[in-house]
Protein backbone atom coordinates (compact mmCIF):
# COMPACT_ATOMS: atom_id res chain seq x y z
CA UNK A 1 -28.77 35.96 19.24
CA UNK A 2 -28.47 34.23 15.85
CA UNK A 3 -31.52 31.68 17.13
CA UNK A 4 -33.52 34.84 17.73
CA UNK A 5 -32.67 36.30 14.65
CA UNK A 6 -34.37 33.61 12.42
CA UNK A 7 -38.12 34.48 13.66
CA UNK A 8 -37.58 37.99 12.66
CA UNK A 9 -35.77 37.60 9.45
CA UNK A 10 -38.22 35.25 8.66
CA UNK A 11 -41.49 37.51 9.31
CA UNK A 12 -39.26 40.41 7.63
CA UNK A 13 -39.47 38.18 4.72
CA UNK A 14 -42.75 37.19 4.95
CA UNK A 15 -44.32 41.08 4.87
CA UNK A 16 -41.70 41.51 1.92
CA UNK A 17 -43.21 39.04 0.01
CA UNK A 18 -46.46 40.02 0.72
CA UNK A 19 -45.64 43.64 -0.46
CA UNK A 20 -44.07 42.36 -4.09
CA UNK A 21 -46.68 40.18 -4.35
CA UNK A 22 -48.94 43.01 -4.47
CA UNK A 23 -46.50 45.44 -6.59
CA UNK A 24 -46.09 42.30 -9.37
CA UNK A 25 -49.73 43.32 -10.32
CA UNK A 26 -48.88 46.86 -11.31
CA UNK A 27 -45.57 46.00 -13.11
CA UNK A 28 -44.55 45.19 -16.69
CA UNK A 29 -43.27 42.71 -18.31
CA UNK A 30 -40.54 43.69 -18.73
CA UNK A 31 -39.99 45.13 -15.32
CA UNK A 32 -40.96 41.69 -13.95
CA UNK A 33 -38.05 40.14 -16.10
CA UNK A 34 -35.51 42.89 -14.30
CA UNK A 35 -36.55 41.53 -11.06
CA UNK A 36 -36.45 37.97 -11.51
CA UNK A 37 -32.78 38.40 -12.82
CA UNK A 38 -32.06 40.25 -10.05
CA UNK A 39 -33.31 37.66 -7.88
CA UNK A 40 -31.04 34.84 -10.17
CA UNK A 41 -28.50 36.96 -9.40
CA UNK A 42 -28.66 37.09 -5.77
CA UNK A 43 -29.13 33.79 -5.13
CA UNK A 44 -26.58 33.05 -7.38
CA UNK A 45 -23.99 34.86 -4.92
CA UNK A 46 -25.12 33.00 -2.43
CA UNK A 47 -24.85 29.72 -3.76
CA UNK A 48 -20.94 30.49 -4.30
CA UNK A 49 -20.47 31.51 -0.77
CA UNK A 50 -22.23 28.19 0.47
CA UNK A 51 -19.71 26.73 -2.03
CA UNK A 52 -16.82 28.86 -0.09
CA UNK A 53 -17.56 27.39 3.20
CA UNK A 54 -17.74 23.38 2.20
CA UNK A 55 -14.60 23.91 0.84
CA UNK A 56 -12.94 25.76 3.99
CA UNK A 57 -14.73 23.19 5.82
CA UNK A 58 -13.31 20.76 4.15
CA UNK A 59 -9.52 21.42 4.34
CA UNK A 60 -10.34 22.77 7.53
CA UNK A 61 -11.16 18.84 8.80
CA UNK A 62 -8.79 17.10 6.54
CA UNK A 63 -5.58 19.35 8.18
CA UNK A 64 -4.99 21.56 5.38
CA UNK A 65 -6.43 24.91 7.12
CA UNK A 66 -7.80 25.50 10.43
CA UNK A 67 -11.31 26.45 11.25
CA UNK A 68 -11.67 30.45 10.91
CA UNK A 69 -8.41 30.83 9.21
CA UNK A 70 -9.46 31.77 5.55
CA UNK A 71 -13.42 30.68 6.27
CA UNK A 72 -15.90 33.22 6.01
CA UNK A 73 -17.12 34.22 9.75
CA UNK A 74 -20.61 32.60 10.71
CA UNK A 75 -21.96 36.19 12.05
CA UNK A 76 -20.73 38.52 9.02
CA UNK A 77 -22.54 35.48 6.92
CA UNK A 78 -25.89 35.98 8.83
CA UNK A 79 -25.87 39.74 9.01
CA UNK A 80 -25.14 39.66 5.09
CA UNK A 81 -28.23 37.44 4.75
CA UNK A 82 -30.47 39.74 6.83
CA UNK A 83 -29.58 42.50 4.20
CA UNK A 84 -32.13 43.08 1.46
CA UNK A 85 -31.29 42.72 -1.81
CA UNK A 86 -31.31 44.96 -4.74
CA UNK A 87 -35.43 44.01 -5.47
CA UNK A 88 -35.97 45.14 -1.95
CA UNK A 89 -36.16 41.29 -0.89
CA UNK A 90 -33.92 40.05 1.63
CA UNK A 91 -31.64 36.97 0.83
CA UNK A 92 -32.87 33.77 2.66
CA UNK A 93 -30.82 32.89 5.77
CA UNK A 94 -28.45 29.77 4.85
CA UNK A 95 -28.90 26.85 7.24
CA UNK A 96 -27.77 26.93 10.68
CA UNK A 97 -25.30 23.71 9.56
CA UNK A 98 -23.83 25.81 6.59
CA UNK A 99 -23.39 29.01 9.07
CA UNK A 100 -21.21 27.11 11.75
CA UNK A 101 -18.39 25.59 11.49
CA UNK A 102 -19.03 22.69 13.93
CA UNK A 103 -22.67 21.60 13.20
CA UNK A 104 -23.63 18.75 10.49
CA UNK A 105 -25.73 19.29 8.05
CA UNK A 106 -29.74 17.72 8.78
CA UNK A 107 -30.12 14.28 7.77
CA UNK A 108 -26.62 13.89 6.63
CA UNK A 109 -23.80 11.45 8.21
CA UNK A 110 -20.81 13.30 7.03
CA UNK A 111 -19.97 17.70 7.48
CA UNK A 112 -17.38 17.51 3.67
CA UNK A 113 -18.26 16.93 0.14
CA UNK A 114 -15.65 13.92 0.22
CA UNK A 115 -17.63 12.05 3.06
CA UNK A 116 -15.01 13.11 5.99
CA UNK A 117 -16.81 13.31 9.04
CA UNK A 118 -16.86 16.39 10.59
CA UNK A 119 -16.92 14.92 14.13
CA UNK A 120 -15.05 11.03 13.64
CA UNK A 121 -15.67 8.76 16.46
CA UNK A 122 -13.35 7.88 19.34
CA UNK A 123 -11.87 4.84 19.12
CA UNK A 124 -12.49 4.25 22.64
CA UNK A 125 -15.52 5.75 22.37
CA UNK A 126 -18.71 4.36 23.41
CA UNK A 127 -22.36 2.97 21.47
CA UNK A 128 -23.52 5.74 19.29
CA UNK A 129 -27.10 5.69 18.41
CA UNK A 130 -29.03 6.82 15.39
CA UNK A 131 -28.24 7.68 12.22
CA UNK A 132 -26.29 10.79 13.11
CA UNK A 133 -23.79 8.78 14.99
CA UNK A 134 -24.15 11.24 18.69
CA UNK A 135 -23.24 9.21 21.75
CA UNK A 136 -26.02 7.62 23.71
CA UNK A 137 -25.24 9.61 26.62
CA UNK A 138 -23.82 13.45 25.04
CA UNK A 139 -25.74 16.35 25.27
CA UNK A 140 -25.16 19.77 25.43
CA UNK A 141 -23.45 21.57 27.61
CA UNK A 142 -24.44 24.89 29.54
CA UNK A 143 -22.29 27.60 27.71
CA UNK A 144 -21.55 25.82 24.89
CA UNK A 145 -23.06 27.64 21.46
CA UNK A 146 -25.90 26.14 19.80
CA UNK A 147 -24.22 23.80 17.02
CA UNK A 148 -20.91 23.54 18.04
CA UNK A 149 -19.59 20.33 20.25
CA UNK A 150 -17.10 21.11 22.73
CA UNK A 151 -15.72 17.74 23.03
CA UNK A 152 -15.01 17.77 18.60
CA UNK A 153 -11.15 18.78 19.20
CA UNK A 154 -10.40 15.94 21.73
CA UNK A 155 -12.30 13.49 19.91
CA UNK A 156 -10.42 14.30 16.68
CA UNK A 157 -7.13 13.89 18.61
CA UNK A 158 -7.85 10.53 19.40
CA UNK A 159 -9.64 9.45 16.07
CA UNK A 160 -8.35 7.06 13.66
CA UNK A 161 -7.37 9.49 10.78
CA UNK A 162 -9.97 9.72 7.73
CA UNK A 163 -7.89 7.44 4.48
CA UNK A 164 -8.46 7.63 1.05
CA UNK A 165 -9.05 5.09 -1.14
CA UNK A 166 -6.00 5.58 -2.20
CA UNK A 167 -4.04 5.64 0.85
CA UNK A 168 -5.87 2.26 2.00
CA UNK A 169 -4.20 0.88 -1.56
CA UNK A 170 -0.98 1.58 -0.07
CA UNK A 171 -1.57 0.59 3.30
CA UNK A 172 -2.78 -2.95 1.83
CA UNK A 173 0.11 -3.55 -0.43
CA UNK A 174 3.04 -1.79 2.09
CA UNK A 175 2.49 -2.46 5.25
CA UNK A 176 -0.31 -5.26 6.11
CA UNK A 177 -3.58 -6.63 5.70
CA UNK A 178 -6.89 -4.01 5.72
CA UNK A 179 -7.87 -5.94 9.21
CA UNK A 180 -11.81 -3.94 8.54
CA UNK A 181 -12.49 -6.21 5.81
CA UNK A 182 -13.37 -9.83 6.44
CA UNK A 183 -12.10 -11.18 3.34
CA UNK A 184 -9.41 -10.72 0.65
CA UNK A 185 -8.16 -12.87 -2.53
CA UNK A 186 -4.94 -11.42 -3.54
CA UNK A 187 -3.56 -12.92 -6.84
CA UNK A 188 -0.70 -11.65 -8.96
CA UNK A 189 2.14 -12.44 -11.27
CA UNK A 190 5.87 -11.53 -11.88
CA UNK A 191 8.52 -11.81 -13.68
CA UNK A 192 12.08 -11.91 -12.08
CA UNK A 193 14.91 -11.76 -14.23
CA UNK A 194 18.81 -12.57 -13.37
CA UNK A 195 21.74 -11.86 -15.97
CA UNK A 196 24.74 -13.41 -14.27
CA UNK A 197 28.21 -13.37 -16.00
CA UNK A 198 31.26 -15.33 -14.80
CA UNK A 199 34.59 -15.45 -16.08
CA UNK A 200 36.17 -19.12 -16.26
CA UNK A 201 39.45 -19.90 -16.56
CA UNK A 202 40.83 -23.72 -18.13
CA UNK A 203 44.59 -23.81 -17.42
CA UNK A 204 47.43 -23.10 -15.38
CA UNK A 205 50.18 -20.48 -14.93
CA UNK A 206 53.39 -21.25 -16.06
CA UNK A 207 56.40 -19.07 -14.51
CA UNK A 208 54.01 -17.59 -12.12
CA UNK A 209 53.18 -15.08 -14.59
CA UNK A 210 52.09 -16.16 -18.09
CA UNK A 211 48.60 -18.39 -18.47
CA UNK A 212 48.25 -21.15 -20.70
CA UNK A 213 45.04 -22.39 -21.28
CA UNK A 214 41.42 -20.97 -21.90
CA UNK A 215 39.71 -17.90 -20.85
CA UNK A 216 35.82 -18.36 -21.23
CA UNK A 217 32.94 -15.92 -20.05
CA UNK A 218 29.95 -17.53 -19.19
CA UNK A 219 26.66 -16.30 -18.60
CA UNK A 220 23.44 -17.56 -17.43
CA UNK A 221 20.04 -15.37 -18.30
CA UNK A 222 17.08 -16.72 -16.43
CA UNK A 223 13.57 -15.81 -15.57
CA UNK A 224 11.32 -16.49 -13.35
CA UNK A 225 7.68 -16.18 -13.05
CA UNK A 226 5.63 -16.90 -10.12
CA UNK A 227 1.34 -16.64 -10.41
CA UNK A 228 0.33 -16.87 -6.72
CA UNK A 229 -3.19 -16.41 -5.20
CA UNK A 230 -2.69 -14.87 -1.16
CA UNK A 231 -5.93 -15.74 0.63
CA UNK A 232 -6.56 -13.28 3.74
CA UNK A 233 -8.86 -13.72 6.56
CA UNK A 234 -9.70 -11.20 9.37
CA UNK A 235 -10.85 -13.34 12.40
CA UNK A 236 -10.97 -10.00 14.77
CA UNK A 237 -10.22 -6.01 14.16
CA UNK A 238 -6.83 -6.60 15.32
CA UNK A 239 -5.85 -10.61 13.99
CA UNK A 240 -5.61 -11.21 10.37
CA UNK A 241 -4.48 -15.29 9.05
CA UNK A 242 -3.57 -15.66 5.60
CA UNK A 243 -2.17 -18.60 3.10
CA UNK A 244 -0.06 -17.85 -0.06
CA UNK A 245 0.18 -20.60 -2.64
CA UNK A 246 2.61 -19.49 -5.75
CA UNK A 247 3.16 -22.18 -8.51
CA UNK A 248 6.51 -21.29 -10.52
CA UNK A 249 7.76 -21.32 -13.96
CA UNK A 250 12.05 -20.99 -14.48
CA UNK A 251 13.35 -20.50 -17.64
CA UNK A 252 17.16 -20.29 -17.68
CA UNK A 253 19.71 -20.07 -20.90
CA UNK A 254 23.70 -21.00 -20.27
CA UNK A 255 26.14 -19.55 -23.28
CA UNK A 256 29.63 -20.47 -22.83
CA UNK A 257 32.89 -20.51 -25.40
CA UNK A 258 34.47 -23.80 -26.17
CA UNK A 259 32.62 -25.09 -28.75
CA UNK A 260 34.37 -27.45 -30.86
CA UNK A 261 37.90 -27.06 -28.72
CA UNK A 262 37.68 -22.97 -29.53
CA UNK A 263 38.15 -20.70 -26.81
CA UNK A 264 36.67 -18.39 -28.98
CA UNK A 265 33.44 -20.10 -30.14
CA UNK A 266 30.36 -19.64 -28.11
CA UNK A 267 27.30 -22.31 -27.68
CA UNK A 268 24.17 -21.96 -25.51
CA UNK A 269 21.43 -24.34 -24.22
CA UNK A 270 18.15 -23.86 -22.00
CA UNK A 271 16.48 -25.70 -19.37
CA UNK A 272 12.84 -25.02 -18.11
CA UNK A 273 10.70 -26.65 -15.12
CA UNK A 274 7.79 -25.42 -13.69
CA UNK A 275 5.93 -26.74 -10.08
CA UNK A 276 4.29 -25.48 -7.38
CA UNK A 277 6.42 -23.31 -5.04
CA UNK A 278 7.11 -22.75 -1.33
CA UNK A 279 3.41 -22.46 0.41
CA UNK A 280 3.49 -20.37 3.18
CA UNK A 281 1.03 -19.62 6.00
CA UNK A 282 0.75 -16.06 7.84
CA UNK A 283 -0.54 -14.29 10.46
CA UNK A 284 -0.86 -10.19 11.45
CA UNK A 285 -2.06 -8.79 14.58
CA UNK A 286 -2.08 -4.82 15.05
CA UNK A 287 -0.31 -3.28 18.16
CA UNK A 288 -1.41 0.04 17.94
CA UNK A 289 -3.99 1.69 15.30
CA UNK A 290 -2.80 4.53 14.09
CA UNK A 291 -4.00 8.30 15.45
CA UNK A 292 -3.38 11.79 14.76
CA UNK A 293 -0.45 11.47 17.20
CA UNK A 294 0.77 7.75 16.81
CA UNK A 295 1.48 5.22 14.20
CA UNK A 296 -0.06 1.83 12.88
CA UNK A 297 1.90 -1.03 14.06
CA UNK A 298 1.34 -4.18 12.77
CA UNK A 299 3.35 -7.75 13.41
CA UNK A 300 3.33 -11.09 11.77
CA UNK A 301 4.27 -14.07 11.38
CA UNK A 302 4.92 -16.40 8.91
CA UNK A 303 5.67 -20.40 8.07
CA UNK A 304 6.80 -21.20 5.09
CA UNK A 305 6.92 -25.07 4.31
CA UNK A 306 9.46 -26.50 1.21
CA UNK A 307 6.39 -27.62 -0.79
CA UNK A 308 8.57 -26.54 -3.78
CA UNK A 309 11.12 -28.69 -5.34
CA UNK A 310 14.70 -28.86 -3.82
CA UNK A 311 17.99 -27.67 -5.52
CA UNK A 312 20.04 -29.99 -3.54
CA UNK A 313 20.75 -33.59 -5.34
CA UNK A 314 20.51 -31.86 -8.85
CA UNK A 315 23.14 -33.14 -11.09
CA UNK A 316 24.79 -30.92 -13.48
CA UNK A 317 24.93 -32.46 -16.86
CA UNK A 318 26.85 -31.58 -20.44
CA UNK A 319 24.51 -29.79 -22.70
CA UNK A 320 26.14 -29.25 -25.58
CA UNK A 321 27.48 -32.22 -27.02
CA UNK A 322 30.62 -30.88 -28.65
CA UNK A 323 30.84 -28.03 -25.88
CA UNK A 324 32.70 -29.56 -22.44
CA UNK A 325 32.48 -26.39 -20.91
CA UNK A 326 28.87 -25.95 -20.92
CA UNK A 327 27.35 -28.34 -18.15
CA UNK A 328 24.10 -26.83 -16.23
CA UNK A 329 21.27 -28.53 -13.53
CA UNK A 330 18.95 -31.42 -15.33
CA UNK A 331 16.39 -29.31 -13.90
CA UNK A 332 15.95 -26.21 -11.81
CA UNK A 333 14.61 -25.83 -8.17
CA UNK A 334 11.21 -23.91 -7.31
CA UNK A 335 11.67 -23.88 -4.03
CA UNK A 336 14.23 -23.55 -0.93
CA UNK A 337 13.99 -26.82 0.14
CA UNK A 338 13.95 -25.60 4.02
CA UNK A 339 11.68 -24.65 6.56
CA UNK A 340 11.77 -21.11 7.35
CA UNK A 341 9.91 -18.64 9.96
CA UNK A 342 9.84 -14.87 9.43
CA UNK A 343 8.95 -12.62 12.37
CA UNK A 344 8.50 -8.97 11.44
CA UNK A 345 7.05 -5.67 12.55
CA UNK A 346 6.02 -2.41 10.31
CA UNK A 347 5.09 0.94 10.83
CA UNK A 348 2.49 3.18 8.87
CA UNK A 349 1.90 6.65 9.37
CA UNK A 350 -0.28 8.94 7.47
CA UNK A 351 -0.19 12.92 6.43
CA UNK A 352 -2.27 13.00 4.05
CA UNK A 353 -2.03 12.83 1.14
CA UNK A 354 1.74 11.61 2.52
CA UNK A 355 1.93 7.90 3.15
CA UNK A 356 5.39 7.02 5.01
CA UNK A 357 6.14 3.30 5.98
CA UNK A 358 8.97 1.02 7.17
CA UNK A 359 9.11 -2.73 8.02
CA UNK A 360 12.01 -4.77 9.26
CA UNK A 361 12.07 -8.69 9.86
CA UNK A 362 14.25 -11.63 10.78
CA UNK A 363 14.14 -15.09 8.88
CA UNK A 364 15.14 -18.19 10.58
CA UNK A 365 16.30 -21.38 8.39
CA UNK A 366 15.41 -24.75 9.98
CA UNK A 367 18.34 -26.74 9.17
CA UNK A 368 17.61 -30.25 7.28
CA UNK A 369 18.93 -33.26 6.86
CA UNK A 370 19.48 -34.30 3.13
CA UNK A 371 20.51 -37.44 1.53
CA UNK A 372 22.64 -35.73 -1.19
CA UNK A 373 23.79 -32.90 -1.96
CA UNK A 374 26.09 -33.39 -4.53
CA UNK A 375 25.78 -32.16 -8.32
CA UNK A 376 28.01 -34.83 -9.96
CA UNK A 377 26.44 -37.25 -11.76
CA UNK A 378 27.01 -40.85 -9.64
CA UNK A 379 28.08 -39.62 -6.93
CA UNK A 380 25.73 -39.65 -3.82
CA UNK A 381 27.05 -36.82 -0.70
CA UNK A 382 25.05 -36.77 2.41
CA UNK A 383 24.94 -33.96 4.62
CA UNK A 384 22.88 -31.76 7.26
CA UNK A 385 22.52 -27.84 5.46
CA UNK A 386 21.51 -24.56 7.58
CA UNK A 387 21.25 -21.53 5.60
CA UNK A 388 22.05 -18.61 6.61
CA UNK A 389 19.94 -16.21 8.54
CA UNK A 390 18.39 -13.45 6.93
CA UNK A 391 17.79 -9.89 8.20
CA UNK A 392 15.74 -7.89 5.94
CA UNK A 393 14.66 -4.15 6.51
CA UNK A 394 13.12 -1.26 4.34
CA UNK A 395 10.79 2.14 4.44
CA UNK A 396 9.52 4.01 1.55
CA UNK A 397 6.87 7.00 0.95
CA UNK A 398 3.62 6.87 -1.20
CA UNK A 399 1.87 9.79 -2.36
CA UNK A 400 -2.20 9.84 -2.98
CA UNK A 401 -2.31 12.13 -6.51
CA UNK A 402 -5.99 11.32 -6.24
CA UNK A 403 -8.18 9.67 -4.33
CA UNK A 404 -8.36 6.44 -6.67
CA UNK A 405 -4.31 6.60 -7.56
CA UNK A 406 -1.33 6.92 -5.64
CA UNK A 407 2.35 6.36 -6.37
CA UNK A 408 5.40 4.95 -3.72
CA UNK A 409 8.99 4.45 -3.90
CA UNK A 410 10.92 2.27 -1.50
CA UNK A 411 14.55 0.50 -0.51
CA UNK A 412 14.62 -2.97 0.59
CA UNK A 413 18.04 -4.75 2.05
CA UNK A 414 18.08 -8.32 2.80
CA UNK A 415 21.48 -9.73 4.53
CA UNK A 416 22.45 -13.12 4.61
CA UNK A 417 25.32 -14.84 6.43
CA UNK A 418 27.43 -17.31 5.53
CA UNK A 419 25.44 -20.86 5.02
CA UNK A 420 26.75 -24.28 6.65
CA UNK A 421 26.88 -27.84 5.57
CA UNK A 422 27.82 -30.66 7.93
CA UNK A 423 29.06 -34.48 6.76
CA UNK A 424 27.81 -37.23 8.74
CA UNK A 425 30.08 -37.55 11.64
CA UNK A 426 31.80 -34.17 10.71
CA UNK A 427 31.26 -30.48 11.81
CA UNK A 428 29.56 -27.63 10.73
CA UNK A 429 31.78 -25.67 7.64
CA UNK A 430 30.83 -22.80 6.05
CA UNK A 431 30.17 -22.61 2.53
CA UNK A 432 32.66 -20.24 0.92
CA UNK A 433 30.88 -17.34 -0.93
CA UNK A 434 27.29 -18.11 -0.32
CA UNK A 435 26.98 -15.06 2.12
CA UNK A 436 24.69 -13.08 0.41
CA UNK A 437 23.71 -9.04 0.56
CA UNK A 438 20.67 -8.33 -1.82
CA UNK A 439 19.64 -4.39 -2.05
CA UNK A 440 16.79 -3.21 -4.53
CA UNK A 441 14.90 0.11 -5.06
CA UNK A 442 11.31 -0.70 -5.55
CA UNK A 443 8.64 1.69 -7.31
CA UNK A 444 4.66 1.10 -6.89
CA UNK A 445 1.03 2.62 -8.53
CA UNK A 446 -1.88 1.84 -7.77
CA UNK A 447 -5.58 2.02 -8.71
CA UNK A 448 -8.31 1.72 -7.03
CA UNK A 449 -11.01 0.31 -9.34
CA UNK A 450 -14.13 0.03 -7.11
CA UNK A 451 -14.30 -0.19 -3.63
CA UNK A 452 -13.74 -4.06 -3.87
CA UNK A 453 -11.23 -4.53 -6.77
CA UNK A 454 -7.74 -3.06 -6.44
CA UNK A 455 -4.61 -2.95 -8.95
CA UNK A 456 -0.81 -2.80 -8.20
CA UNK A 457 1.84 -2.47 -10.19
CA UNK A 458 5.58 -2.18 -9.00
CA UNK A 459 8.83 -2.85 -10.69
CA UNK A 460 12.07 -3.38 -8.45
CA UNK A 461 15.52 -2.84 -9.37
CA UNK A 462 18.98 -4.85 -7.91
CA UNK A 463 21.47 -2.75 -6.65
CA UNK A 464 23.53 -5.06 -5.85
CA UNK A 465 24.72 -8.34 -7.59
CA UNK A 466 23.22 -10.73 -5.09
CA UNK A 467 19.87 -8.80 -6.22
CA UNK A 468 18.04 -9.74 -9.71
CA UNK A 469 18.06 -7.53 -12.08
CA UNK A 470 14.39 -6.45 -12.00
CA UNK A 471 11.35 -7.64 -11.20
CA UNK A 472 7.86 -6.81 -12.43
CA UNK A 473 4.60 -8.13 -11.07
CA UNK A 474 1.08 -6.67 -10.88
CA UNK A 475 -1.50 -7.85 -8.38
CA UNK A 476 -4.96 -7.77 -8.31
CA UNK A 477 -6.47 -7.69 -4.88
CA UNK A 478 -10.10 -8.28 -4.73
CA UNK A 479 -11.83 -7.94 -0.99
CA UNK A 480 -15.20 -8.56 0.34
């Protein structure tokens, strides 16, 4: 019926043109200026109510209303239209596209002003041909109203949902690799900072009770920054390989009382090194791609080597020269000094513009042979090391504020047992108080800068005292 009445409206509007046409002859100026505002007017009105339905269409497809519920209806629309207007003129019909809900507009590829498809593709679906993206092999079906595909709400159940820019910002940085895009080059920098304070005690008790001696606090501030470039590699849809190579620069200040034989007088030194760090190789493959009705799960694996330098065989030497107390490392470590592989799984689900994601993974330590071990100066200590395990889990939520910015807040826990050191000959005993339980809250924004270039910031705080202080970093992924 609404085919059939496009002919007539149409001829309708041809014999009404006709007719003004002939009237404009007789009129005034001035009465021709009260009819062309009148037209303005009308067409005006219409414009808005076009401007009505892309936006119920809109929120309609990206889950925020449903079809009908708010929209204007497609056949009060068209009778409207078929109405004359106030110059006797009737209002052109809008297109059939704009009318009903489930048609595309001609010659475009997307049914929303922000590029959503109206109809998204099945990811099990088959070719699609043209530039309209309708299966090779669909048609029509008998019953089915002109415009409107049958098949949209099943396909939409199984589609991939539509992400932001935004949300693919956070899916990058939280969760794992974008596996669509061939390449990435993912460098960044941070700063970690520890501020450790131990009280020391120089005597012994006398009567059980009373201490003689001296009662120093010692503290160590140190920082760490690490510039690292993370080169990623999609080989398939579904397998992602990358390599991370950090180089690191410690900076780390001891302050201790003693100086010149008084408990009460404090002296400090520094020590710096910088070297590359711990390279490590990874690789993602995705279980499941996310749906309407399911999550993205994505696991990996990583290898990470002890390219860095190792803390073990560090002596500890006197800094200060009138200051016994204060004795610290020659040098300081940038790296483990162990073999290590991580296996991990995380989950990513979105509701837009909600962004939820957890991860958890389990780090094995290779345990090494080393020729010493000890941190006193001319003394050499062999021994076989195996740290301790480390179970690590988290989840956080991100929210898209726009569709170039989001924002996420997470909690991270990493556990740590107790590590081991064997003697040549001897057994395996455990290292008192290196078990280790490190807890931070972690807060993220990013920005998407173009569709290549990406920036995140985050800033992480300990919440425990195995945990640094605070960290700050800010990456700048750039994918091709």
């Amino acid at each position: 019926m609404r085919l059939a009445a496009i002919p007539a409206a149409a001829m309708l509007f041809a014999l009404a043109q006709s007719a003004g046409a002939q009237e404009l002859k007789n009129q005034s100026v001035e009465d021709r200026l009260n009819m062309l505002m009148r037209v303005v007017d009308e067409q005006q009105k219409q414009i808005q109510s076009l401007e009505r339905q892309v936006t119920n269409l809109e929120m309609a497809q990206r889950g925020r209303g449903t079809p009908g519920s708010g929209a204007p209806n497609a056949a009060s629309e068209t009778a409207v239209a078929e109405q004359p207007g106030d110059d006797g003129l009737p209002v052109p019909l809008p297109p059939l596209a704009q009318v009903l809900p489930g048609a595309a507009a001609p010659g475009s590829l997307t049914g929303t002003a922000t590029g959503v498809p109206v109809n998204p593709p099945s990811p099990d679906s088959g070719p699609t041909t043209g530039a309209t993206g309708s299966s090779a092999s669909s048609g029509p079906q008998q019953g089915a109203p002109v415009g409107v595909n049958p098949e949209v709400g099943e396909t939409q159940k199984q589609a991939q949902p539509q992400r932001t820019e935004a949300e693919q910002a956070v899916v990058q940085r939280e969760h794992a690799p974008l596996f669509d895009r061939r390449l990435t080059l993912d460098w960044g920098i941070s700063d970690t900072y520890y501020d450790r304070r131990q009280l020391q005690l120089s005597g012994f008790l006398a009567l059980d009770a009373i201490f003689l001696g001296n009662i120093n606090l010692g503290q160590t501030k140190s920082h760490q920054v690490q510039a690292d470039l993370d080169t990623r590699y999609g080989l398939t849809d579904r397998i992602s390989v990358d390599v991370d190579v950090p180089y690191i620069y410690r900076h780390s200040t001891f302050i201790i009382g003693g100086a010149g034989g008084a408990a009460g007088t404090l002296s400090d030194a520094s020590v710096s090194s910088h070297d590359i760090g711990d390279v490590s190789f990874g690789m993602y493959y995705q279980f499941l791609k996310e749906t309407n009705d399911i999550p993205d799960v994505v696991g990996s694996l990583r290898v990470k080597t002890p390219t860095g330098s190792s803390p073990f065989g560090i002596k500890l030497v006197q800094l200060a020269p009138d200051n016994t107390n204060l004795v610290a490392p020659s040098k300081l470590p940038t790296g483990t000094g162990f073999w290590n592989i991580t296996a991990g799984v995380s989950v990513l689900k979105t509701y837009d513009p909600v962004v939820l994601f957890g991860s958890f993974s389990y780090t094995y330590n290779v345990a090494r042979s080393f020729a010493d071990i000890s941190s006193v100066v001319g003394q050499i200590e062999p021994a076989d090391v195996k740290l301790g395990d480390i179970y690590q889990f988290g989840g956080g939520v991100a929210l898209a504020f726009s569709d170039k910015d989001s924002a996420s807040i997470s909690y991270t826990m990493a556990i740590a047992p107790q590590s081991q050191t064997k003697s040549p000959g001897g057994g395996w005993v455990g290292v008192p108080g290196s078990e280790t339980t490190a807890s931070t809250l972690n807060f993220g924004l990013n920005h998407v800068v173009n569709k290549h270039l990406t920036i995140n910031g985050a800033v992480a705080v300990g919440l425990t005292p195995d945990a640094p202080n605070f960290v700050v970093g800010v990456r700048f992924p750039y994918t091709f």
